[in-house]
N, C-alpha and C. Protein backbone atom coordinates (compact mmCIF):
# COMPACT_ATOMS: atom_id res chain seq x y z
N UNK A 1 -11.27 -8.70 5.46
CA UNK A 1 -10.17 -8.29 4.60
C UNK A 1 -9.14 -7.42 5.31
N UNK A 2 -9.61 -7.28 6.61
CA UNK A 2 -8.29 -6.56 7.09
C UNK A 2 -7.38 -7.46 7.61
N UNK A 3 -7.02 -8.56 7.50
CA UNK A 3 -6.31 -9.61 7.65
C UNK A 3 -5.14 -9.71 6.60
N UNK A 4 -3.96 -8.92 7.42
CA UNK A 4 -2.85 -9.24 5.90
C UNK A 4 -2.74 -10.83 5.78
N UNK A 5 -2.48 -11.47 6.60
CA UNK A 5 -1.87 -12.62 6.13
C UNK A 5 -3.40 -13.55 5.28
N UNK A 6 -4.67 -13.34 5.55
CA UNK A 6 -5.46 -13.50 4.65
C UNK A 6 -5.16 -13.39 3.18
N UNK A 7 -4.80 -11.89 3.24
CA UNK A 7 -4.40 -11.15 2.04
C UNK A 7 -3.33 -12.06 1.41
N UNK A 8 -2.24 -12.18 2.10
CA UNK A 8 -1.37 -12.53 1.50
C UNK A 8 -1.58 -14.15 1.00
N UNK A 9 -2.33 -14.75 1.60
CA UNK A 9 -3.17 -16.19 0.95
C UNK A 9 -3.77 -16.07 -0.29
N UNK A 10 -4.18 -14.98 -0.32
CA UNK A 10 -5.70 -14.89 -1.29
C UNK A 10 -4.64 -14.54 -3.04
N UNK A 11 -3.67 -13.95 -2.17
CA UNK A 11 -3.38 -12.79 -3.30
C UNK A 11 -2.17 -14.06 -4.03
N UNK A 12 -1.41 -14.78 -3.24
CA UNK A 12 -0.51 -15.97 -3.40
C UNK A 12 -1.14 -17.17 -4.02
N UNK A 13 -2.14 -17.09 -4.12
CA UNK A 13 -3.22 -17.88 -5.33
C UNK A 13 -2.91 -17.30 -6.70
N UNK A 14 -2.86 -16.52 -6.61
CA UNK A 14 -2.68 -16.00 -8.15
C UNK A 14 -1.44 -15.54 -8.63
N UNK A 15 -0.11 -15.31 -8.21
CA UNK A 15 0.89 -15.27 -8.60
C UNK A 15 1.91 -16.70 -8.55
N UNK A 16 2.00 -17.19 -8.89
CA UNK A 16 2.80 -18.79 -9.64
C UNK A 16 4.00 -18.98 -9.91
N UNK A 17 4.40 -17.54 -10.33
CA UNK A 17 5.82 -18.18 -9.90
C UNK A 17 6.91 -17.62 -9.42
N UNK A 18 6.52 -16.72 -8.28
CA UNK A 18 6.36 -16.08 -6.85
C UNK A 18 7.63 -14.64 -7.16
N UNK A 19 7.45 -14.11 -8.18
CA UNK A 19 7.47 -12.71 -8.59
C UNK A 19 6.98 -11.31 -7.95
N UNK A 20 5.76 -11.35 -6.81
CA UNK A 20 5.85 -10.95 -6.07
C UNK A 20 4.47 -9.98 -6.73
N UNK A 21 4.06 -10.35 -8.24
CA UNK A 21 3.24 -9.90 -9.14
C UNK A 21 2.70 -10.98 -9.26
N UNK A 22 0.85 -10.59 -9.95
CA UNK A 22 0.06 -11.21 -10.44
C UNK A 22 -0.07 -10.52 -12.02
N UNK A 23 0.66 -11.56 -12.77
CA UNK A 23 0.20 -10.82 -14.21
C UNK A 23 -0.65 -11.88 -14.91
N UNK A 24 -0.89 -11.03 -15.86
CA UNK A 24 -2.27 -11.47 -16.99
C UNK A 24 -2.02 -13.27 -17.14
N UNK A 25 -0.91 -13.35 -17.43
CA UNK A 25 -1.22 -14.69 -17.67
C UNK A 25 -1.66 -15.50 -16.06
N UNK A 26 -0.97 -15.61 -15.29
CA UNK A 26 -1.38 -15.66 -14.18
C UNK A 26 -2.83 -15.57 -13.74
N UNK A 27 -3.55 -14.52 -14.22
CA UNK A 27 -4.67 -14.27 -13.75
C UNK A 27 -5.55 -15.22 -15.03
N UNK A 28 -4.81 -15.04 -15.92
CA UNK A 28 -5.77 -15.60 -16.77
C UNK A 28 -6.35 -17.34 -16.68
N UNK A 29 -4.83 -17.61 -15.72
CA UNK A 29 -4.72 -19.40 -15.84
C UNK A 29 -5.73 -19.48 -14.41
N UNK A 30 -5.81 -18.70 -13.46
CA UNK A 30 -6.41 -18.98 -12.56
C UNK A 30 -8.07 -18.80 -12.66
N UNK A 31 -8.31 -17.69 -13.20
CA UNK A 31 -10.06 -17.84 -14.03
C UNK A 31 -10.49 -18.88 -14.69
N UNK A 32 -9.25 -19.84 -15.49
CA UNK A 32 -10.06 -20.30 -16.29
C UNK A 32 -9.91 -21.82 -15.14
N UNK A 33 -9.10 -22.05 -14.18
CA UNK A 33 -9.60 -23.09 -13.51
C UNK A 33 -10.63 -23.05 -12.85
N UNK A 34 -11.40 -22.25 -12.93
CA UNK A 34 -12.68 -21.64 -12.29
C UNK A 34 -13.53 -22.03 -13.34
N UNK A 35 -13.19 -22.60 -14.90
CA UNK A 35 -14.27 -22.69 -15.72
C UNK A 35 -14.54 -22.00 -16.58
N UNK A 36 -13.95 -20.39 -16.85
CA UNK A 36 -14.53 -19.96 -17.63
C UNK A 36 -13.18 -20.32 -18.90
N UNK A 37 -13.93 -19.62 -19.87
CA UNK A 37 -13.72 -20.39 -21.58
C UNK A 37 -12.10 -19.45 -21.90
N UNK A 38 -13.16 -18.01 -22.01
CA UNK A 38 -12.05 -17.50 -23.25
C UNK A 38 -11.94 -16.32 -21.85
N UNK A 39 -11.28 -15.63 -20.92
CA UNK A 39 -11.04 -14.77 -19.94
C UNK A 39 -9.78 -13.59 -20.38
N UNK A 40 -10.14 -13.16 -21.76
CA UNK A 40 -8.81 -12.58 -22.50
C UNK A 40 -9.55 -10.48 -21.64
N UNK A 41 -10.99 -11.05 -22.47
CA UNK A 41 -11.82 -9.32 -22.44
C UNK A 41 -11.41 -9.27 -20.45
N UNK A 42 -11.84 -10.25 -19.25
CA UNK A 42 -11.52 -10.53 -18.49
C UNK A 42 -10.88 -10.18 -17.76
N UNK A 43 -8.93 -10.68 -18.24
CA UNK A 43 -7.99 -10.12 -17.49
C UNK A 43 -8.03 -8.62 -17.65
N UNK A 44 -8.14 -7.94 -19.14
CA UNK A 44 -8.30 -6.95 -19.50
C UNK A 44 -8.74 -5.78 -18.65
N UNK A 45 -10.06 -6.39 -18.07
CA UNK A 45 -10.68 -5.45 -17.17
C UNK A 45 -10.73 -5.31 -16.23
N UNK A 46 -10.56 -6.91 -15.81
CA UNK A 46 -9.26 -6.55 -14.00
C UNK A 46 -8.51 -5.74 -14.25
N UNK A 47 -7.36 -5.77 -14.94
CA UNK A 47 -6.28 -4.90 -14.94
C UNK A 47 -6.09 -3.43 -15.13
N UNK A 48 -7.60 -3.16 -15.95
CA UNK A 48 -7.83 -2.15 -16.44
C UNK A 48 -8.10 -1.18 -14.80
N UNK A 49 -8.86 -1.86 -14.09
CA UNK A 49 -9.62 -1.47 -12.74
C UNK A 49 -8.36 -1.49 -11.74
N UNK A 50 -7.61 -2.32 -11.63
CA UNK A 50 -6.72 -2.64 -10.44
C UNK A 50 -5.25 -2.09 -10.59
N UNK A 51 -5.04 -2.39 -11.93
CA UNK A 51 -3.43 -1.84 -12.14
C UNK A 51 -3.21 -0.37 -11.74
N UNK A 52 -3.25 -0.05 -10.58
CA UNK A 52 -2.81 1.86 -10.69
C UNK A 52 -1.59 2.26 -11.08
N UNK A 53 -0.67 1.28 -11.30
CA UNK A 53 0.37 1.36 -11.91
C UNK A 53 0.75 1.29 -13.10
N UNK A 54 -0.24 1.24 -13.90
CA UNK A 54 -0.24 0.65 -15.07
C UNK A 54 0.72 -0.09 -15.99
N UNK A 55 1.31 -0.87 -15.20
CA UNK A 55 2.56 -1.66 -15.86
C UNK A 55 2.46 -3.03 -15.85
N UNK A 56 0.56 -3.93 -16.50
CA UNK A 56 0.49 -4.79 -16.63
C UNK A 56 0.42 -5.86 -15.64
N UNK A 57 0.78 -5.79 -14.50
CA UNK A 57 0.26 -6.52 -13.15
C UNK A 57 0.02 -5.74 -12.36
N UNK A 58 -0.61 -6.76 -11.55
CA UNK A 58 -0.96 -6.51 -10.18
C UNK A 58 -0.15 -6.59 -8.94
N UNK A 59 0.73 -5.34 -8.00
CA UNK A 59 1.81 -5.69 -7.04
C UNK A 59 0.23 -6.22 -5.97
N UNK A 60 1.10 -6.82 -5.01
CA UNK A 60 0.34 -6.74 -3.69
C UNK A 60 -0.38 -5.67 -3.21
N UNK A 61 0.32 -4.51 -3.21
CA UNK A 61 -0.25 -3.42 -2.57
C UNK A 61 -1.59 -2.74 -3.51
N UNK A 62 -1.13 -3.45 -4.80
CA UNK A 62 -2.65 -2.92 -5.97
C UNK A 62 -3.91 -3.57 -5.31
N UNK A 63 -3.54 -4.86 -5.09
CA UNK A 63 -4.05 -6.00 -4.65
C UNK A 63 -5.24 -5.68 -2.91
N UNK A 64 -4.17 -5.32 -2.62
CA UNK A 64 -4.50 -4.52 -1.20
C UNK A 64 -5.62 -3.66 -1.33
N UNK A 65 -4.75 -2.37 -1.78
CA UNK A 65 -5.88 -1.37 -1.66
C UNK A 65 -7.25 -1.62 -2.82
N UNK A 66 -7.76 -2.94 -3.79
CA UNK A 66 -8.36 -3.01 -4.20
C UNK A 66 -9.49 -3.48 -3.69
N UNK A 67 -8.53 -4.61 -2.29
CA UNK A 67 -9.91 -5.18 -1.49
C UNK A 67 -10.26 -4.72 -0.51
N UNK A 68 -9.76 -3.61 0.17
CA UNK A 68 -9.61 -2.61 1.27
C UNK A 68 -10.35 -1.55 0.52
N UNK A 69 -10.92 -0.94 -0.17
CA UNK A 69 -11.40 0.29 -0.68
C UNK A 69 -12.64 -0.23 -1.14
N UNK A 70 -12.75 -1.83 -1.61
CA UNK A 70 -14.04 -2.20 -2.20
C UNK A 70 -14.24 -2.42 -4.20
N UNK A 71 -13.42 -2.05 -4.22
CA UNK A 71 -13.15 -2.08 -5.61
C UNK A 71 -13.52 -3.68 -5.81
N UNK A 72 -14.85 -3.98 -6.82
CA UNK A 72 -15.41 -5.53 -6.99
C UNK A 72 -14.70 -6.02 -8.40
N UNK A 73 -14.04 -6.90 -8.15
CA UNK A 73 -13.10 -7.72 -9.53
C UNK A 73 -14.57 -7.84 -10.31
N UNK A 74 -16.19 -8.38 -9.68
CA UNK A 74 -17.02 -8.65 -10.41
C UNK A 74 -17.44 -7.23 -11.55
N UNK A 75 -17.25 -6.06 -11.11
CA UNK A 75 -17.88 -5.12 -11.69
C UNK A 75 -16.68 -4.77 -12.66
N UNK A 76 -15.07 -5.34 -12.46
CA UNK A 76 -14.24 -5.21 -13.51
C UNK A 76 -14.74 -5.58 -14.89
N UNK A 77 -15.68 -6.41 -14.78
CA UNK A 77 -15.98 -7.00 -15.94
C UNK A 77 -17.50 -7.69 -16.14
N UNK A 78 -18.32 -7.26 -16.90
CA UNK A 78 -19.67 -7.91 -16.60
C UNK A 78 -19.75 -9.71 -17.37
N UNK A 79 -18.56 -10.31 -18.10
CA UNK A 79 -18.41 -11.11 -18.44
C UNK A 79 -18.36 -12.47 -17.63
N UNK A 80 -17.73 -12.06 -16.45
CA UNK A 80 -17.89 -12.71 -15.30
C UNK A 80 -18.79 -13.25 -14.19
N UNK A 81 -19.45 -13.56 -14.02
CA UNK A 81 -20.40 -13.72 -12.48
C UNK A 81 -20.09 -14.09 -11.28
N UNK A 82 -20.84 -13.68 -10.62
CA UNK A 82 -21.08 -13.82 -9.28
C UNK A 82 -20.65 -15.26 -9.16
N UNK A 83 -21.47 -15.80 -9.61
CA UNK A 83 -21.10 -17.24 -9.00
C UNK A 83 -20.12 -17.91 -9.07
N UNK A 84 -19.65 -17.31 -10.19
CA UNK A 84 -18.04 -17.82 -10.69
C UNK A 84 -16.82 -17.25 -9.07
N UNK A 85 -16.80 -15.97 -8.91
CA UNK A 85 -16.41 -15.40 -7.80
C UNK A 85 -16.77 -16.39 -6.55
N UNK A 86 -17.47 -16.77 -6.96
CA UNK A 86 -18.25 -17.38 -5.45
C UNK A 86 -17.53 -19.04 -5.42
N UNK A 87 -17.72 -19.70 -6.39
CA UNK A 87 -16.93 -20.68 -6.58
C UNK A 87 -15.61 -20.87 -6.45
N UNK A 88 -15.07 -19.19 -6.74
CA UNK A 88 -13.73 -19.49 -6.70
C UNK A 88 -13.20 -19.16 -5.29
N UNK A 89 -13.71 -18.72 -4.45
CA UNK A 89 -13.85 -18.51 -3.23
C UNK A 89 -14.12 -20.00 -2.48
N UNK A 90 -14.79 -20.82 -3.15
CA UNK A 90 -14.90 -22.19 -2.05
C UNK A 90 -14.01 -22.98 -2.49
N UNK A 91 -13.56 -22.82 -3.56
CA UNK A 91 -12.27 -23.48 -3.97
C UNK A 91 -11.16 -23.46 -3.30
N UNK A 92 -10.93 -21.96 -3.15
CA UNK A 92 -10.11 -21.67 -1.85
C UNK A 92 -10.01 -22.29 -0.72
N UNK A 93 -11.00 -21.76 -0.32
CA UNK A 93 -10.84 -22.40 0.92
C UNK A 93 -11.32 -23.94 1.18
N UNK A 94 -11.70 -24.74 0.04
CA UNK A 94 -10.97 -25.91 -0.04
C UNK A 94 -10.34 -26.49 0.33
N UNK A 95 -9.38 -26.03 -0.85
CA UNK A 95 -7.82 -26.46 -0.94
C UNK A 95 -7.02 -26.01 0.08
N UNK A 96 -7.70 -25.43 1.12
CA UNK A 96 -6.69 -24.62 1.97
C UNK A 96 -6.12 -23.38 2.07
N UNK A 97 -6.10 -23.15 0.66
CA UNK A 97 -5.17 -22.06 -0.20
C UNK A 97 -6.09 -20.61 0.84
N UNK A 98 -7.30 -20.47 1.49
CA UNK A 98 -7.65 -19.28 2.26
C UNK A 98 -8.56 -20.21 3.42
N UNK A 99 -8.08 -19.50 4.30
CA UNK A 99 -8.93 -20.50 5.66
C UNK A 99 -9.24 -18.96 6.56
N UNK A 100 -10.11 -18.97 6.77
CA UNK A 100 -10.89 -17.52 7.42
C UNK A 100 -11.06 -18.40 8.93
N UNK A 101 -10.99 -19.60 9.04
CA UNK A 101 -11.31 -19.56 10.67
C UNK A 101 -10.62 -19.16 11.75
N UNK A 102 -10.50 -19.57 12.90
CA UNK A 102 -9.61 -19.04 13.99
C UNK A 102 -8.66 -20.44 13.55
N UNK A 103 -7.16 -19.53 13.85
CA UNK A 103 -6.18 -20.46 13.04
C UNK A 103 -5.22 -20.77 14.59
């Protein structure tokens, strides 16, 4: 994670329509391509955990120091699982959308 341009992959997954923010709806459309149902309690508690700004999204730099400090999106919310995280992680790097190898 000390990889900005990682960062900036990971984090460019979830903002859509390149605002420079990840907000709720945003986050919400990207959980649920992951499968889950209803991700309302969800965004809630991401945001609740990550927003230090409290103005409803997520900038980059929230983004940043959330995965740089350790702060777990999983413990934002116990509604969520692991595996879901984990899935959405191979999805990624899938699609391309995060490639961790030597580039």
């Amino acid at each position: 994670m000390a990889n900005d341009e990682h960062l900036h992959k990971v984090f460019s997954y979830f903002y859509k329509d390149g605002n420079g923010y990840t907000e709720s709806h945003e986050l919400q459309d990207a959980l649920m391509e992951d499968g889950a149902d209803d991700c309302t309690n969800i965004v809630n508690d991401i945001l609740h955990e990550v927003d230090t700004h409290k103005d409803g999204r997520i900038s980059y730099e929230e983004f940043v120091a959330m995965m740089r400090t350790g702060t777990d999106w999983r413990k934002a919310s116990r509604h969520y699982s692991r595996g879901r995280f984990n899935s959405l992680n191979v999805k990624l790097m899938k699609d391309g959308s995060l490639n961790l190898g030597n580039e």
